[in-house]
Protein backbone atom coordinates (compact mmCIF):
# COMPACT_ATOMS: atom_id res chain seq x y z
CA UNK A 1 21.01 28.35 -28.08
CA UNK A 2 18.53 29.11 -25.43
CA UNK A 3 17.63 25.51 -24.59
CA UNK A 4 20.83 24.88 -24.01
CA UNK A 5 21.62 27.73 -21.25
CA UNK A 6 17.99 26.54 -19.76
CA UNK A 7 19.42 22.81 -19.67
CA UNK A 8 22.43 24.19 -18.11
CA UNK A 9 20.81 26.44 -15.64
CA UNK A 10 18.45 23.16 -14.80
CA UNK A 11 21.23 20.93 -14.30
CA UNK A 12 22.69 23.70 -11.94
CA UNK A 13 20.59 23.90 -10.15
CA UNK A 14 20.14 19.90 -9.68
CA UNK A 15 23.42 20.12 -8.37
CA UNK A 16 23.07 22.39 -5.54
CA UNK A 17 20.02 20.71 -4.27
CA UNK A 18 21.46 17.58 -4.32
CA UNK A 19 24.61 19.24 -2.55
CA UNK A 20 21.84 20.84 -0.10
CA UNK A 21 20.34 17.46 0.82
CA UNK A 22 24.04 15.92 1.39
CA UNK A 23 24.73 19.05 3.67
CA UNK A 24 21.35 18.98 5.57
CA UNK A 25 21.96 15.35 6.19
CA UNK A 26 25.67 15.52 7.39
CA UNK A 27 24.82 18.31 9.88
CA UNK A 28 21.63 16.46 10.77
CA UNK A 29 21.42 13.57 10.69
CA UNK A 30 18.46 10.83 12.06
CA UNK A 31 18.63 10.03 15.44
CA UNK A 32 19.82 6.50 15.84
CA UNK A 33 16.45 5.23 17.89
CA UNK A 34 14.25 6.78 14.40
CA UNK A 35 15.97 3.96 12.64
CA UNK A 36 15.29 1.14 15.41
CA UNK A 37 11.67 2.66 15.47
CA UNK A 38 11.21 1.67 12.52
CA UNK A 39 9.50 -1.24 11.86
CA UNK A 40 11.38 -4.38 10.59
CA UNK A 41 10.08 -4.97 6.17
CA UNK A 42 9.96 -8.37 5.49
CA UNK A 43 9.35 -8.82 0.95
CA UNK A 44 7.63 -11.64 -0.28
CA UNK A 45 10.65 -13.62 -2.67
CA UNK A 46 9.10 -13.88 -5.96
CA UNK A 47 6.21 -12.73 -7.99
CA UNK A 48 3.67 -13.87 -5.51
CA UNK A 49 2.96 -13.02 -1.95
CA UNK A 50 4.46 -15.04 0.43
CA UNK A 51 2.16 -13.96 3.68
CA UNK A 52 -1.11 -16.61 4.30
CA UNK A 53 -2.84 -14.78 7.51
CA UNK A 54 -5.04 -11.43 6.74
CA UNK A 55 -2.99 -8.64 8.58
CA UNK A 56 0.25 -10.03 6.90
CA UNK A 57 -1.14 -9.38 3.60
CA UNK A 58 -3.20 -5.94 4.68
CA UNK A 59 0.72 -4.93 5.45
CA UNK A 60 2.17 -6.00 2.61
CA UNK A 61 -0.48 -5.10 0.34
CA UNK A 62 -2.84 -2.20 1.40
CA UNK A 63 -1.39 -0.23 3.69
CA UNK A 64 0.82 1.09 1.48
CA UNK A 65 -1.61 3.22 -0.18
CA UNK A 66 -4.61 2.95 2.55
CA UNK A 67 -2.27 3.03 5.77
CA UNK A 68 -1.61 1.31 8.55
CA UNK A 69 -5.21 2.16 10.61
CA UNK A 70 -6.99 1.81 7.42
CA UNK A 71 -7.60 5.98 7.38
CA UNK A 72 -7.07 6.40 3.74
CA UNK A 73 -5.02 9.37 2.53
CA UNK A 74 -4.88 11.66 -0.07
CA UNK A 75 -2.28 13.67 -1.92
CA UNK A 76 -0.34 13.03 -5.04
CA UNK A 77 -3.60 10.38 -5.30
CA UNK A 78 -6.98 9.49 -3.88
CA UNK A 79 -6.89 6.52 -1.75
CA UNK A 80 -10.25 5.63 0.41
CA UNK A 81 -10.55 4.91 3.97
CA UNK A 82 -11.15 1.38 4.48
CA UNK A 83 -11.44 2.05 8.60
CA UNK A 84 -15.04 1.92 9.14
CA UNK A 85 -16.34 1.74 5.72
CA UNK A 86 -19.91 0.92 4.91
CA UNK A 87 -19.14 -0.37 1.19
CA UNK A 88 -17.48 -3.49 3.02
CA UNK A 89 -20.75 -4.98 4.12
CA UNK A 90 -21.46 -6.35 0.82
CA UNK A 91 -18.74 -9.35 1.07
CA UNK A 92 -18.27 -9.26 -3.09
CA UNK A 93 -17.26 -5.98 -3.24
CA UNK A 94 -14.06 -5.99 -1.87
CA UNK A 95 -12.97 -9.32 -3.34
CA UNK A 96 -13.47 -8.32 -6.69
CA UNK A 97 -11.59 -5.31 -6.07
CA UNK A 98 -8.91 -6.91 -5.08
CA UNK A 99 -9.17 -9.40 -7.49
CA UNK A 100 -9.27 -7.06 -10.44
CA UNK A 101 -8.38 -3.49 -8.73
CA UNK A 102 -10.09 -0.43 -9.31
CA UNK A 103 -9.59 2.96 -10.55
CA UNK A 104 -5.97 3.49 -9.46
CA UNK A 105 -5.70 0.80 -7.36
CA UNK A 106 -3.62 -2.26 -9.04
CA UNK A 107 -5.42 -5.84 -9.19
CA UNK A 108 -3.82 -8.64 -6.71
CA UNK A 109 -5.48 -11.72 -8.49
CA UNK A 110 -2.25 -12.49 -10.42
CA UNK A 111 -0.12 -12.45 -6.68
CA UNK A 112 -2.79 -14.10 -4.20
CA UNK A 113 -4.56 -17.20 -3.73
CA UNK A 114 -8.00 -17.56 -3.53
CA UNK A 115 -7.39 -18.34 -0.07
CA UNK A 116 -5.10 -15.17 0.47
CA UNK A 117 -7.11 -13.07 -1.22
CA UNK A 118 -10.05 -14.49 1.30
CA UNK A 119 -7.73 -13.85 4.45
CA UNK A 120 -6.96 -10.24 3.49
CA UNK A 121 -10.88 -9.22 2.78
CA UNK A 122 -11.76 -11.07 6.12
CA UNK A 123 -9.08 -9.25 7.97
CA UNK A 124 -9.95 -5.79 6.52
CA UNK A 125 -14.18 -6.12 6.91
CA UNK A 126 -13.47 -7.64 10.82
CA UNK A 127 -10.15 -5.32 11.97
CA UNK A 128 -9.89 -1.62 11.21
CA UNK A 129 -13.01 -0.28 12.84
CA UNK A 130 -15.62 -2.76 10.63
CA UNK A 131 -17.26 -5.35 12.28
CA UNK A 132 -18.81 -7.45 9.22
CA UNK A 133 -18.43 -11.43 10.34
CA UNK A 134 -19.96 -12.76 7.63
CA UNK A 135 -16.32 -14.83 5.94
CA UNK A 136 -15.75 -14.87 2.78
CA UNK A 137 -14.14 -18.44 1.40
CA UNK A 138 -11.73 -19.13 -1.06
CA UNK A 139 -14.48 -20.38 -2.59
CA UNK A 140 -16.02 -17.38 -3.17
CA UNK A 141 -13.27 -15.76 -4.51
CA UNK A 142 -13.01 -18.50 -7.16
CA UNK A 143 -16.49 -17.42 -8.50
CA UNK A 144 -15.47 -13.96 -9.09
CA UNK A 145 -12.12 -14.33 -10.42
């Protein structure tokens, strides 16, 4: 009996904070320019990623979770700063991360080239405050897949 008057109660209360949020947003709403700020979202089709060139993929893949600058954030998770980073130096590191993901982060290997995967480490240890010009090659992704 008293699970259901807390299931009832719950679902009450559900209710009126969806009804809230349907309020807030019909008394105010976005301006119109926040929604042409906004920056166009273009989705790979398929199970692989459609973007060749480094900062395509950084967008599509990273920033997500490390943002747009490369600043990292934290909150409902950990995720490190990639902006000026002195664990990029050593070239392997990020590409096997990548490759096969670590900690929370998810692996790419299965949804990037060896090439992409190549483009998106370049473009994150030579953009985002790092300056390591030493490429990596698809080649050298191959070895550590």
């Amino acid at each position: 009996m008293k699970t259901s008057k807390v299931l009832r109660k719950t679902a009450i209360r559900i209710w009126q904070a969806a009804i809230l949020c349907f309020t807030c947003t019909a008394i105010f709403p976005l301006p119109a320019s926040a929604a042409n700020d906004a920056p166009a979202v273009v989705l790979s089709d398929g199970w692989r990623f459609a973007e060749q060139d480094g900062e395509s993929l950084y967008r599509a893949s990273c920033q997500g979770c490390h943002m747009a600058q490369g600043e990292g954030a934290s909150g409902a998770g950990h995720f490190p700063a990639l902006a000026g980073n002195p664990r990029l130096a050593g070239a392997a590191y990020p590409v096997y991360n990548v490759l096969h993901g670590r900690h929370g982060m998810p692996s790419f290997g299965k949804y990037m080239s060896d090439e992409q995967v190549a483009e998106v480490v370049n473009y994150t240890r030579t953009h985002l405050g790092n300056h390591y010009s030493d490429a990596v090659t698809a080649a050298d992704v191959k070895k550590l897949r």
